[in-house]
C-alpha atoms as a PDB file:
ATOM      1  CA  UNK A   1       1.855   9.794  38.666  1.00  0.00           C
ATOM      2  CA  UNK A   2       0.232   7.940  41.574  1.00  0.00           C
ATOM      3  CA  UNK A   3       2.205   4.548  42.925  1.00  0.00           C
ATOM      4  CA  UNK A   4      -0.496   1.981  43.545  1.00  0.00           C
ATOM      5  CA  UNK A   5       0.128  -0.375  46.173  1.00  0.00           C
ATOM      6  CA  UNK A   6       0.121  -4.235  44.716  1.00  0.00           C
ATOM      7  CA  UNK A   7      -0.915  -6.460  48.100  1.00  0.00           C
ATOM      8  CA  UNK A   8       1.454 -10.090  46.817  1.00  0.00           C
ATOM      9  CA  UNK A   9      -0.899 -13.235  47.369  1.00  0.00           C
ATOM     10  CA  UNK A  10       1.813 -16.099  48.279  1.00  0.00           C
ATOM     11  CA  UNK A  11      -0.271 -18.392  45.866  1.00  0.00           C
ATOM     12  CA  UNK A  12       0.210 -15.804  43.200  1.00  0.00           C
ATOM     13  CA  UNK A  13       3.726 -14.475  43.576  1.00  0.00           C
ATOM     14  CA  UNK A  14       4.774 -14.885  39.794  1.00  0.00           C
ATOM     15  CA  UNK A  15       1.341 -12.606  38.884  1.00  0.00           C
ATOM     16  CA  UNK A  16       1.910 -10.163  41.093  1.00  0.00           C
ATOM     17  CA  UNK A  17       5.897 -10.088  39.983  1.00  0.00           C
ATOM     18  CA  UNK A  18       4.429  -9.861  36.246  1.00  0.00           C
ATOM     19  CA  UNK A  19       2.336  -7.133  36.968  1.00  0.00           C
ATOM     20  CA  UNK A  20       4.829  -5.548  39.147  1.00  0.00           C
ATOM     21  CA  UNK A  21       7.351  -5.348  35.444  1.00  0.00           C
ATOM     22  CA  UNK A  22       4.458  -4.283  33.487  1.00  0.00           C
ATOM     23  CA  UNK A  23       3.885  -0.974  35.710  1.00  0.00           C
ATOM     24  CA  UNK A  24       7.582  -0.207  35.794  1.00  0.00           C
ATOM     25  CA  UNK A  25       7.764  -0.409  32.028  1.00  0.00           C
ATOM     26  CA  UNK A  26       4.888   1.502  31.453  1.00  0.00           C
ATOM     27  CA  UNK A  27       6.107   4.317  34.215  1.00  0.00           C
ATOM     28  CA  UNK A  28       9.844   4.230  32.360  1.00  0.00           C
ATOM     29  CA  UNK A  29       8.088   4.903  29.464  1.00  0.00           C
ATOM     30  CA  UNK A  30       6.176   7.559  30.691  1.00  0.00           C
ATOM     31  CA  UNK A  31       9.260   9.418  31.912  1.00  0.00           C
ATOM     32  CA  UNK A  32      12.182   8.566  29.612  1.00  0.00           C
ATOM     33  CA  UNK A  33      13.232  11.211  27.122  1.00  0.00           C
ATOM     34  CA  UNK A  34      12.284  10.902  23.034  1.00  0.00           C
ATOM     35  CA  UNK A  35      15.552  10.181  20.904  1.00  0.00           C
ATOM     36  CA  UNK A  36      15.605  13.035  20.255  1.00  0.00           C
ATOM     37  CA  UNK A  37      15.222  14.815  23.864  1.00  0.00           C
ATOM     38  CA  UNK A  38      18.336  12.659  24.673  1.00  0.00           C
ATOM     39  CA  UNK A  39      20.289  13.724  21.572  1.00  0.00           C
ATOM     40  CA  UNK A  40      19.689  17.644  22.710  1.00  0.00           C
ATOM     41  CA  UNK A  41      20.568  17.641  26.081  1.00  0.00           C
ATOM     42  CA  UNK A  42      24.126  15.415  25.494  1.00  0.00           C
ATOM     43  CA  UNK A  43      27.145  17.515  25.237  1.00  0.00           C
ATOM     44  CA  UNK A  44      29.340  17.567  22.419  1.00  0.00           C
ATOM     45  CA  UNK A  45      32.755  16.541  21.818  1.00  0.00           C
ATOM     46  CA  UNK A  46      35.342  19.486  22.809  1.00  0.00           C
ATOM     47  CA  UNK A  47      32.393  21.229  23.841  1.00  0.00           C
ATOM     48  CA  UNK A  48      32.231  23.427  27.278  1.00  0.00           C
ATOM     49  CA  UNK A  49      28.715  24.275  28.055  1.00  0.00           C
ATOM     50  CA  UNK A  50      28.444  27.007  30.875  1.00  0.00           C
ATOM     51  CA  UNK A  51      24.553  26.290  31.749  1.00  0.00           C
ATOM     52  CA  UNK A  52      21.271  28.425  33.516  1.00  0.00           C
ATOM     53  CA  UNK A  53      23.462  31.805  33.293  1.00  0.00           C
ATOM     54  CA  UNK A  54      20.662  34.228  34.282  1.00  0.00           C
ATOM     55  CA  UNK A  55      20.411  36.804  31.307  1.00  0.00           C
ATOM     56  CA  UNK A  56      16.920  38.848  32.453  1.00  0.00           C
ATOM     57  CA  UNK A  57      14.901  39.088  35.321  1.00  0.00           C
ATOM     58  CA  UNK A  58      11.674  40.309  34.612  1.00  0.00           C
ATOM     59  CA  UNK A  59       8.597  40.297  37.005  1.00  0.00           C
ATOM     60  CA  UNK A  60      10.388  38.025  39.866  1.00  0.00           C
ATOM     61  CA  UNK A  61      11.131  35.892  37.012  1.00  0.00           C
ATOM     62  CA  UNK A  62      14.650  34.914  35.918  1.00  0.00           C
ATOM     63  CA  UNK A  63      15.374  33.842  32.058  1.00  0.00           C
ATOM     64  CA  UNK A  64      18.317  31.541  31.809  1.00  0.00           C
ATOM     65  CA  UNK A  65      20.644  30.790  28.713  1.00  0.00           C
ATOM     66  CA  UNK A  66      23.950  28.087  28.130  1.00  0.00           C
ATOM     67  CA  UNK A  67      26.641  29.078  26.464  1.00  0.00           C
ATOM     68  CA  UNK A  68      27.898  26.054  24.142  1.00  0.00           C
ATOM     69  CA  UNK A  69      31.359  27.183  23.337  1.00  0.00           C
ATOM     70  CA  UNK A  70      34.064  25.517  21.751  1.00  0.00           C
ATOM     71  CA  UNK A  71      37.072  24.099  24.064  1.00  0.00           C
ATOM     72  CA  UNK A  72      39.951  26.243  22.839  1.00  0.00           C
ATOM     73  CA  UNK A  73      39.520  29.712  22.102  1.00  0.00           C
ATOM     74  CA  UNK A  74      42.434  31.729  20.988  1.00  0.00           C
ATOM     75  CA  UNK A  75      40.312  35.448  19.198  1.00  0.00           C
ATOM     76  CA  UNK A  76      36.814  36.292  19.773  1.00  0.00           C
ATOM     77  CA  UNK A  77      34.660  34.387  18.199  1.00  0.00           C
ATOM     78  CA  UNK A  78      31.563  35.028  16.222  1.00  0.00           C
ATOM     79  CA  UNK A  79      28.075  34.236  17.996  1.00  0.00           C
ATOM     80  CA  UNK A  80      24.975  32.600  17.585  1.00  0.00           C
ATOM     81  CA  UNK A  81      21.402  32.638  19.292  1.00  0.00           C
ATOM     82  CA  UNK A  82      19.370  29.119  19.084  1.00  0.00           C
ATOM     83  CA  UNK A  83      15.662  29.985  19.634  1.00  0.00           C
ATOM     84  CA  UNK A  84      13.569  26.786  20.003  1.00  0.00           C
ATOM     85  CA  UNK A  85      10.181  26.689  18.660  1.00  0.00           C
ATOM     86  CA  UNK A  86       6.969  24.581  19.971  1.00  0.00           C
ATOM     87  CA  UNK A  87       3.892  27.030  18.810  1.00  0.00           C
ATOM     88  CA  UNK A  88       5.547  29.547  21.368  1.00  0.00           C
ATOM     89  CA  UNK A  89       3.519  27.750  24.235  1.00  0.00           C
ATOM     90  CA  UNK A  90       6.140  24.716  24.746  1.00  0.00           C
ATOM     91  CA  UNK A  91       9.620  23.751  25.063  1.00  0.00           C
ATOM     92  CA  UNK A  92      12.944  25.282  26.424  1.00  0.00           C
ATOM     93  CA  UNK A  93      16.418  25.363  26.230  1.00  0.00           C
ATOM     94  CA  UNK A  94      17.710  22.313  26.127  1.00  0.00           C
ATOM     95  CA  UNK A  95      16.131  21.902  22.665  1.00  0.00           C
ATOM     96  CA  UNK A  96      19.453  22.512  20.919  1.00  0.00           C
ATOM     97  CA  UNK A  97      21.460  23.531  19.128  1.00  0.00           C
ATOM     98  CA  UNK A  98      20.681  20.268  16.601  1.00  0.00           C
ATOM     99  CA  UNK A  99      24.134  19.961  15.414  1.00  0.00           C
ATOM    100  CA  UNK A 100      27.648  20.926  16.577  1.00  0.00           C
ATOM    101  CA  UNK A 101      28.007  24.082  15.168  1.00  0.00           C
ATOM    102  CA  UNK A 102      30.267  25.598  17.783  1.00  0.00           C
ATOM    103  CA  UNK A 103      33.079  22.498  15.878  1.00  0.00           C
ATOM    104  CA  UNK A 104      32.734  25.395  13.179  1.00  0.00           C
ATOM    105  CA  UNK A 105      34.115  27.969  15.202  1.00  0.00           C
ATOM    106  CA  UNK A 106      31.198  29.529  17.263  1.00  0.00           C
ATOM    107  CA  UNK A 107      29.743  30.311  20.281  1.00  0.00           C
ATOM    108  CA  UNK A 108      26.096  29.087  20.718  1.00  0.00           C
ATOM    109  CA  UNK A 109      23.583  30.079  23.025  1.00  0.00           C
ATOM    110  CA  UNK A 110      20.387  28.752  23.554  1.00  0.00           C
ATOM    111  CA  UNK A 111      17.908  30.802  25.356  1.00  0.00           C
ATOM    112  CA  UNK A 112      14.361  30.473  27.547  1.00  0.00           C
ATOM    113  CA  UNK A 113      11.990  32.750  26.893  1.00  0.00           C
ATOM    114  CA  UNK A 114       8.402  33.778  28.551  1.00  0.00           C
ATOM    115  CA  UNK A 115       5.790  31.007  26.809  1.00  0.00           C
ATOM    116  CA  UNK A 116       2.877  32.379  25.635  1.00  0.00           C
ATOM    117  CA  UNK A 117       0.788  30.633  28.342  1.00  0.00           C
ATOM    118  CA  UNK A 118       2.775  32.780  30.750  1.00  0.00           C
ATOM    119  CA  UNK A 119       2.612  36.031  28.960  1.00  0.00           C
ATOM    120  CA  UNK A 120       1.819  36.967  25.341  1.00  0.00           C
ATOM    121  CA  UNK A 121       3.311  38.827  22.395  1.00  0.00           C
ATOM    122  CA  UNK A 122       5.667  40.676  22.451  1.00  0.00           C
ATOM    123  CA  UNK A 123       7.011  39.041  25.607  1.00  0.00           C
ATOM    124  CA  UNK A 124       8.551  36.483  23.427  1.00  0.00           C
ATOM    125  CA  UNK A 125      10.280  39.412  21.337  1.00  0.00           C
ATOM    126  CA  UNK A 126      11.380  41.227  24.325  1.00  0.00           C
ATOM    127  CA  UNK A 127      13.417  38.380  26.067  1.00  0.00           C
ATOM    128  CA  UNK A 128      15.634  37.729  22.801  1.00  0.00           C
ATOM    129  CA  UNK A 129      16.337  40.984  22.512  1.00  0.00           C
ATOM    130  CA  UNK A 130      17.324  41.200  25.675  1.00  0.00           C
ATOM    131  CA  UNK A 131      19.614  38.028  24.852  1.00  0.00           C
ATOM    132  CA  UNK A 132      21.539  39.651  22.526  1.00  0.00           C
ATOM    133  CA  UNK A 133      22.227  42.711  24.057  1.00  0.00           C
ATOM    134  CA  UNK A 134      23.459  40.340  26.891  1.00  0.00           C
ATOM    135  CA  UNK A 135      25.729  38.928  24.579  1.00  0.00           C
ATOM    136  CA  UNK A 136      26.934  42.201  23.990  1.00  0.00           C
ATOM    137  CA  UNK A 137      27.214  42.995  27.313  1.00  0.00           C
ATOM    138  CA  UNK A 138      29.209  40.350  28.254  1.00  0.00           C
ATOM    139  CA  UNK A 139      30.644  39.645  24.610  1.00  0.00           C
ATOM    140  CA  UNK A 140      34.839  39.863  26.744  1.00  0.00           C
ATOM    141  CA  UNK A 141      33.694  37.416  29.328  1.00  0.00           C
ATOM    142  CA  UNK A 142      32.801  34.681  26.901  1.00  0.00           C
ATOM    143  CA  UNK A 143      34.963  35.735  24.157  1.00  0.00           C
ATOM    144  CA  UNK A 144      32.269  36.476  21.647  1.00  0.00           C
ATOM    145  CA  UNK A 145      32.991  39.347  18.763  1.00  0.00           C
ATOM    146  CA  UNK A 146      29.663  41.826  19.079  1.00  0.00           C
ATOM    147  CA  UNK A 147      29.956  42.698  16.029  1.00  0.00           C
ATOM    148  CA  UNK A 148      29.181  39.786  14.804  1.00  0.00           C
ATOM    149  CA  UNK A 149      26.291  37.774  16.195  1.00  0.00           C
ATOM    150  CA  UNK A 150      23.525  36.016  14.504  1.00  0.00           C
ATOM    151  CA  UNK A 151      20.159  33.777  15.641  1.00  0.00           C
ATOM    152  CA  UNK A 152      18.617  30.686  13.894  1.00  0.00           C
ATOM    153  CA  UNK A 153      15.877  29.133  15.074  1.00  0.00           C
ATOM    154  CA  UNK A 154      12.805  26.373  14.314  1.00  0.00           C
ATOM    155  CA  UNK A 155       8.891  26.678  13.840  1.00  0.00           C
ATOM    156  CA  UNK A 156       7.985  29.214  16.177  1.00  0.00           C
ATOM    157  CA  UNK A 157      12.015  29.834  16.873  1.00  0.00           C
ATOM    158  CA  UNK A 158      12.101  30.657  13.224  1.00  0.00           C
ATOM    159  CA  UNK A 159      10.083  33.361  13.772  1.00  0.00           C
ATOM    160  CA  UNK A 160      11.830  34.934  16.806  1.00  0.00           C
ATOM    161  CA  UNK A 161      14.952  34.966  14.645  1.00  0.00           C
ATOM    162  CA  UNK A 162      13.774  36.529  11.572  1.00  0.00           C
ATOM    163  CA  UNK A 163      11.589  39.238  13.710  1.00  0.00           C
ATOM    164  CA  UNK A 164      15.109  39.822  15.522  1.00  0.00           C
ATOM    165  CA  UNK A 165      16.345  40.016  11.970  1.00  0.00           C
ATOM    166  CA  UNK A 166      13.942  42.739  10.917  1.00  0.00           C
ATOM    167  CA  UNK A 167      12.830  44.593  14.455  1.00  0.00           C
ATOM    168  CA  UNK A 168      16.604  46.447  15.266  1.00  0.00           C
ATOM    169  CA  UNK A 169      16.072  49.399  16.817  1.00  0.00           C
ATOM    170  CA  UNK A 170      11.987  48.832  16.494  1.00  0.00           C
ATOM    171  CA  UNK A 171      11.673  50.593  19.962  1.00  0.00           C
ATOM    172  CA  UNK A 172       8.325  49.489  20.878  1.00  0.00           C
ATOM    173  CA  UNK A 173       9.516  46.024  20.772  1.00  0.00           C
ATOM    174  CA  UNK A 174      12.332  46.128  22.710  1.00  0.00           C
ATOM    175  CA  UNK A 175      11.329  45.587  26.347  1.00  0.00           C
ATOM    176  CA  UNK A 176      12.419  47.083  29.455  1.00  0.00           C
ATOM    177  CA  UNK A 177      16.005  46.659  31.526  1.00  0.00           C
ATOM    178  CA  UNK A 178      18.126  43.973  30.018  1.00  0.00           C
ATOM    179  CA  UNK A 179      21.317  46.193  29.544  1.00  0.00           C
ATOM    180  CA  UNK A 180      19.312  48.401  27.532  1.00  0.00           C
ATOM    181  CA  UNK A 181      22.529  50.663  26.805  1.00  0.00           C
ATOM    182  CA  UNK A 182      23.768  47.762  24.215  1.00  0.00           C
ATOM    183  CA  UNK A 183      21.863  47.120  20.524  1.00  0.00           C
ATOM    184  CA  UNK A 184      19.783  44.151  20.178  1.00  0.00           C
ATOM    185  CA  UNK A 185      20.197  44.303  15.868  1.00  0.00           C
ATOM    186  CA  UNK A 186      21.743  40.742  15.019  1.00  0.00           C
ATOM    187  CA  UNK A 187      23.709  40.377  11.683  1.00  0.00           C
ATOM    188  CA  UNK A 188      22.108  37.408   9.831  1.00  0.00           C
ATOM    189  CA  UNK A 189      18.895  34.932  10.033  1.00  0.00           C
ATOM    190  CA  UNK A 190      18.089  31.332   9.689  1.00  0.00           C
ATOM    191  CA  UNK A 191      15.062  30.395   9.983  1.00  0.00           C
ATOM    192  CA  UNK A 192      13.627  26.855   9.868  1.00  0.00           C
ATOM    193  CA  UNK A 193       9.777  26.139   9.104  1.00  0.00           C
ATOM    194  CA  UNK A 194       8.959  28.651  10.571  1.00  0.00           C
ATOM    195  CA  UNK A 195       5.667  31.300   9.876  1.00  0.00           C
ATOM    196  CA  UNK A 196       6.781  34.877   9.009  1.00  0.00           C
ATOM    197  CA  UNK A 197       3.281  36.939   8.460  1.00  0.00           C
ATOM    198  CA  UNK A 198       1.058  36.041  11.222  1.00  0.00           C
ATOM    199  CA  UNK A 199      -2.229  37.408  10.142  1.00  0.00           C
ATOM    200  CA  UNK A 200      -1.859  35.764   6.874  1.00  0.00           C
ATOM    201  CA  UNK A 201      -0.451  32.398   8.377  1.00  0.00           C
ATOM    202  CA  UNK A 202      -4.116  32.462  10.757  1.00  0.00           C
ATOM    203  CA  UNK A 203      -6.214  33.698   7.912  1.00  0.00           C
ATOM    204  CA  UNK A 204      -4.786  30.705   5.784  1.00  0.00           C
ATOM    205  CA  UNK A 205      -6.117  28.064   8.169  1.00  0.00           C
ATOM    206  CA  UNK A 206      -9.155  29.733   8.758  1.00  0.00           C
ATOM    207  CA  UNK A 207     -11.783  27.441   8.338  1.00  0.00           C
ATOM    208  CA  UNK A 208     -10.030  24.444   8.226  1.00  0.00           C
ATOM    209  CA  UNK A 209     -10.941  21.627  10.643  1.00  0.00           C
ATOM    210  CA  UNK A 210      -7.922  19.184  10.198  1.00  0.00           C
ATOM    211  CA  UNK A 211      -5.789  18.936  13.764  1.00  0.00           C
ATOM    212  CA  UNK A 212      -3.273  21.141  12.642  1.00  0.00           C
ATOM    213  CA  UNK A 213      -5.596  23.886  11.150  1.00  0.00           C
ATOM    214  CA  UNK A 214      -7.037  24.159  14.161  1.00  0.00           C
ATOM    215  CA  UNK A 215      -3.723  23.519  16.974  1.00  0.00           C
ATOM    216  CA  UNK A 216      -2.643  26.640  14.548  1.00  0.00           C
ATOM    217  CA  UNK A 217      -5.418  29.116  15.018  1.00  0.00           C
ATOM    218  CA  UNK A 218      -5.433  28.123  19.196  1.00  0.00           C
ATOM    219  CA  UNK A 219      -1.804  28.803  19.201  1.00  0.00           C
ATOM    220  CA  UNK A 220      -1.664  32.126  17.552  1.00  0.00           C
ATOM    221  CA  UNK A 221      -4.077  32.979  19.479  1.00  0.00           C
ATOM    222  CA  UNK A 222      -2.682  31.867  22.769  1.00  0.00           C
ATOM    223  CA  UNK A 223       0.499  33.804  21.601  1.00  0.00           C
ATOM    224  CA  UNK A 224      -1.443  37.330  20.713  1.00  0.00           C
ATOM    225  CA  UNK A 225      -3.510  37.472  23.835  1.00  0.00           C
ATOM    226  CA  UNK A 226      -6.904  36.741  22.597  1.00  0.00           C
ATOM    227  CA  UNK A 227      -9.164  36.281  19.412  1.00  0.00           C
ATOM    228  CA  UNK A 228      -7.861  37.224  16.227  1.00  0.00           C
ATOM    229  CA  UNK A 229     -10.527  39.793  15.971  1.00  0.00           C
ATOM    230  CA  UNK A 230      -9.090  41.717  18.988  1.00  0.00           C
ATOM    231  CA  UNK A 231      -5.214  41.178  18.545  1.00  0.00           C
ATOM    232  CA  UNK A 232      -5.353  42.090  14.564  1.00  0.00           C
ATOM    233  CA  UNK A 233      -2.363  44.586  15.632  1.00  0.00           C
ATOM    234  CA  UNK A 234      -0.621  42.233  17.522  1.00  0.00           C
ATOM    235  CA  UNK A 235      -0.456  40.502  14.421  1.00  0.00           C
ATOM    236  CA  UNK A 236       0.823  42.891  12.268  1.00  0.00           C
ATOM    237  CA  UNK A 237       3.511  43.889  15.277  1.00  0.00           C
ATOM    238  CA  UNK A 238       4.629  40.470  15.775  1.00  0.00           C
ATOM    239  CA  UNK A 239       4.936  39.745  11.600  1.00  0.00           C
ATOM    240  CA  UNK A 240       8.566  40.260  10.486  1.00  0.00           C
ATOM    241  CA  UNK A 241       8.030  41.894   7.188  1.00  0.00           C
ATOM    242  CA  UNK A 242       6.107  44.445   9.055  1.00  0.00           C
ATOM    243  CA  UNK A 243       9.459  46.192   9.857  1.00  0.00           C
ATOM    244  CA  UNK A 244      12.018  44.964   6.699  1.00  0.00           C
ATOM    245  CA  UNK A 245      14.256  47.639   5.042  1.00  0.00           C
ATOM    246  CA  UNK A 246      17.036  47.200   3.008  1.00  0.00           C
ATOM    247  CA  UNK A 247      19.381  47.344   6.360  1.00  0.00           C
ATOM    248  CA  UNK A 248      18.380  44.496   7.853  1.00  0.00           C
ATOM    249  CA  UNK A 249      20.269  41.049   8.408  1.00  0.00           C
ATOM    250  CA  UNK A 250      20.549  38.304   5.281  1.00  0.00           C
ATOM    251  CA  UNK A 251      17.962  35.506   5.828  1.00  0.00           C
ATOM    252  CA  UNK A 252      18.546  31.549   5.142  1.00  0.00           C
ATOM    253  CA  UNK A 253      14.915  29.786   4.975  1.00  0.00           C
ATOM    254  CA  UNK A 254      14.722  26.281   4.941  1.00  0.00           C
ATOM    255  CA  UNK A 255      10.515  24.870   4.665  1.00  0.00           C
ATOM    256  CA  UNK A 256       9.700  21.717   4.428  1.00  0.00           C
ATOM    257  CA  UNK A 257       7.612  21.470   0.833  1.00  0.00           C
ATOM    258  CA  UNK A 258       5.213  19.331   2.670  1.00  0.00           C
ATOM    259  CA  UNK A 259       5.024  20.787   5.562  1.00  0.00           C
ATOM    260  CA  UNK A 260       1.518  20.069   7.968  1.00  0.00           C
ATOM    261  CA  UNK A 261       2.058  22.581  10.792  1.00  0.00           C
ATOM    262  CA  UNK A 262       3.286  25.647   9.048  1.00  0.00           C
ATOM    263  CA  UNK A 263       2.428  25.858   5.205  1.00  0.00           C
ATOM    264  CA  UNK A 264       5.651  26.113   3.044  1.00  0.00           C
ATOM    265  CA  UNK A 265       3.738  29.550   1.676  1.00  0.00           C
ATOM    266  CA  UNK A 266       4.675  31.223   4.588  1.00  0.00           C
ATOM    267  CA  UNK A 267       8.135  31.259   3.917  1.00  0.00           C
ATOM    268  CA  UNK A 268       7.834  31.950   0.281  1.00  0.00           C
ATOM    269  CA  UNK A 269       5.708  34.712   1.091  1.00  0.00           C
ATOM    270  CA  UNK A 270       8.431  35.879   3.463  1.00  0.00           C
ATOM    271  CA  UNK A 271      11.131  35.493   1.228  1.00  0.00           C
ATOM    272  CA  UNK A 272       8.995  37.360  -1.562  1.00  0.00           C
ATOM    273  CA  UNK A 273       8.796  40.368   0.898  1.00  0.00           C
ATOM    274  CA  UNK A 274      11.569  40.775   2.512  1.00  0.00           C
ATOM    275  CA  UNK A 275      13.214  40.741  -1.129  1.00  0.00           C
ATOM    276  CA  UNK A 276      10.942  43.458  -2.284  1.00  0.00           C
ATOM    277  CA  UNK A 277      12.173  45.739   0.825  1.00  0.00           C
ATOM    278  CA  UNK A 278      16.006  45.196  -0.596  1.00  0.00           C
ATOM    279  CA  UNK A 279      17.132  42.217   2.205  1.00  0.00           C
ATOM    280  CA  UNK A 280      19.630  39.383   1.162  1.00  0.00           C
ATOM    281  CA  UNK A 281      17.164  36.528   1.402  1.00  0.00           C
ATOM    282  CA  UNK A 282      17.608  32.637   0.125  1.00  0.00           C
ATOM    283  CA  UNK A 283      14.663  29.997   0.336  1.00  0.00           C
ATOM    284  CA  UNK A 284      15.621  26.293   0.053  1.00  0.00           C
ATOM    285  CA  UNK A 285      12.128  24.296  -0.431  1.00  0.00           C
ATOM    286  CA  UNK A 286      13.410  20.982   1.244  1.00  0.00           C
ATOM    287  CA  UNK A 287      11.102  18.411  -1.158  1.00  0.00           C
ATOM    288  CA  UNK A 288       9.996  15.822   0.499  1.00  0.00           C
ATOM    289  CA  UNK A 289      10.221  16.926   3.489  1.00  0.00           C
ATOM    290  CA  UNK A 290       7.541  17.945   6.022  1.00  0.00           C
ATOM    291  CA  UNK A 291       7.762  20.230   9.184  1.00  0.00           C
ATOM    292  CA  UNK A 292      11.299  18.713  10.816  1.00  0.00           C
ATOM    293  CA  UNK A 293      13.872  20.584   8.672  1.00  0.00           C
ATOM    294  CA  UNK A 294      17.108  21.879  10.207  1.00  0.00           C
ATOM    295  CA  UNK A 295      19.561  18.771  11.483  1.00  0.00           C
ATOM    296  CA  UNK A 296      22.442  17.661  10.611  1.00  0.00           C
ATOM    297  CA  UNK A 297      21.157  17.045   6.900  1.00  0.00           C
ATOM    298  CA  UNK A 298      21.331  21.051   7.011  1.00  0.00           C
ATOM    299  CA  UNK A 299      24.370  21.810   8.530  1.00  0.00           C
ATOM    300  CA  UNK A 300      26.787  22.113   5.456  1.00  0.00           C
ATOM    301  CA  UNK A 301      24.480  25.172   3.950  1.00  0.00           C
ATOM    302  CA  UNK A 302      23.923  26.939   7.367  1.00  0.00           C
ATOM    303  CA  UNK A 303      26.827  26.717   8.577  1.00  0.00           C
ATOM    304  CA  UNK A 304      28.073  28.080   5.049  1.00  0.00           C
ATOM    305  CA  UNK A 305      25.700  30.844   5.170  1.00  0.00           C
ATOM    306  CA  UNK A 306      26.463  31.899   8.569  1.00  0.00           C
ATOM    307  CA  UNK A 307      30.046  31.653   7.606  1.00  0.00           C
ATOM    308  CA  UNK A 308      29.563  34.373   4.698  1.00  0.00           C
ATOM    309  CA  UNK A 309      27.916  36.582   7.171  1.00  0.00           C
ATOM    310  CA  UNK A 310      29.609  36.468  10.037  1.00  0.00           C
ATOM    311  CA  UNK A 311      33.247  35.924   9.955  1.00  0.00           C
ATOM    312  CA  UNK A 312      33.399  38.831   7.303  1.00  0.00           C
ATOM    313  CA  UNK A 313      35.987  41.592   8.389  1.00  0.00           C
ATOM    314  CA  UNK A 314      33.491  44.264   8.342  1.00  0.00           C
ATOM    315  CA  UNK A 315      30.280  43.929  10.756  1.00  0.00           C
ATOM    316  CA  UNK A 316      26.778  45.161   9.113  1.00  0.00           C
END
């Protein structure tokens, strides 16, 4: 933002001084956080957040995670990867986690990855799977079981969990480097409004020429590398019922019934398939609500889910 210089008249002084509070409140505004920007970066109570711990260098470029972890620590402790969403173009890691789940008794990490306006599918793919096998990789270090680690995410974030969820061992998606001697398979899913068959998800707003319709179609785009027409496999690659068997992790989806962005369709549609291939799925349709699901109005049934999941005995 430029600073203009105001030149004070001495016959004018109180002007100038009212013009002078004017232009700081409009440049505070400019430049202070939303609520809810402030509410995501503030630590938690009995909280110890380790932050910008390189986890990949790729290209000259170095990914960074925090570790939220809970103060006292006495056994390993299950773990959980927060992927923040923003159309895959936006956003970063201090978008979360939305509510205090390490209180619960878990280790939260919360991860940059490669934006699509950076680099397109599957970079987005590659870097969380590279965070988990990091987890793995340093699982002692930070006290985290390996065996049991799981990923929950919003929007776009969504999507990067459940195609972690349903991509283990998918070799073509796994990237180079990145400790590639640990597994990047994660033991359960939530996600949050988020899409889960890309070609249908563009096809469906196709056409359409309300703002979201079309921020939709530029955004999948952005994140495929180019027109539908030429990234059709892209689309199919970066869908996670593409790759669901009956081995892969349970699911939790939470959609918004009146949801603008992402259609709630998409995760019925998801939950529809990825029970047809055999996976442990549940789909809450939060009525009323629109595309901001996932706070602390959630927190009793994901926590509970990733309870069932992860503090079992016996990893998947």
């Amino acid at each position: 933002m430029r600073t203009h210089q105001i030149q004070i008249v001495s016959c004018c002084q109180w002007f100038a001084s009212a013009l002078l509070v004017i232009a700081v409140t409009i440049c505070a505004a400019q430049v202070a956080p939303s609520a809810e920007g402030r509410r995501q970066r503030s630590d938690y109570p009995d909280v110890v957040v380790q932050r910008d711990v390189e986890y990949r260098k790729i290209d000259g470029r170095s990914l960074r995670l925090d570790v939220y972890s809970p103060q006292s620590i006495s056994a390993p402790l299950p773990a959980v990867l927060w992927i923040h969403g923003n159309r895959w173009s936006r956003g970063s890691k201090k978008q979360g986690p939305p509510f205090n789940l390490m209180a619960k008794g878990y280790v939260v990490v919360s991860i940059d990855y490669r934006l699509s306006g950076e680099a397109p599918f599957p970079a987005q793919i590659e870097d969380c799977k590279a965070a988990v096998r990091w987890l793995r990789a340093n699982a002692a270090k930070y006290q985290i079981d390996p065996d049991h680690i799981g990923a929950w995410g919003h929007s776009a974030g969504g999507h990067l969990a459940a195609l972690l969820g349903t991509s283990g061992g998918v070799a073509e998606l796994e990237g180079k480097g990145g400790n590639p001697n640990f597994s990047s398979r994660i033991q359960a899913v939530c996600g949050l409004s988020s899409p889960g068959d890309i070609l249908r998800f563009f096809e469906d707003v196709t056409g359409a020429t309300d703002d979201a319709s079309v921020n939709a179609r530029a955004s999948i785009e952005q994140f495929l590398g180019g027109p539908i027409e030429q990234t059709r496999a892209n689309a199919i690659a970066a869908s996670p019922n593409t790759y669901a068997s009956k081995d892969d992790a349970p699911v939790l989806l939470i959609h918004g019934e009146n949801d603008m962005s992402i259609p709630v369709s998409q995760s019925k549609l998801l939950a529809k398939e990825l029970k047809a291939a055999g996976i442990d799925v549940t789909l809450e349709v939060a009525q009323g609500r629109g595309h901001g699901v996932g706070g602390p109005r959630f927190e009793k049934e994901i926590t509970t889910f990733f309870d069932k999941h992860l503090k079992t005995s016996q990893p998947r």
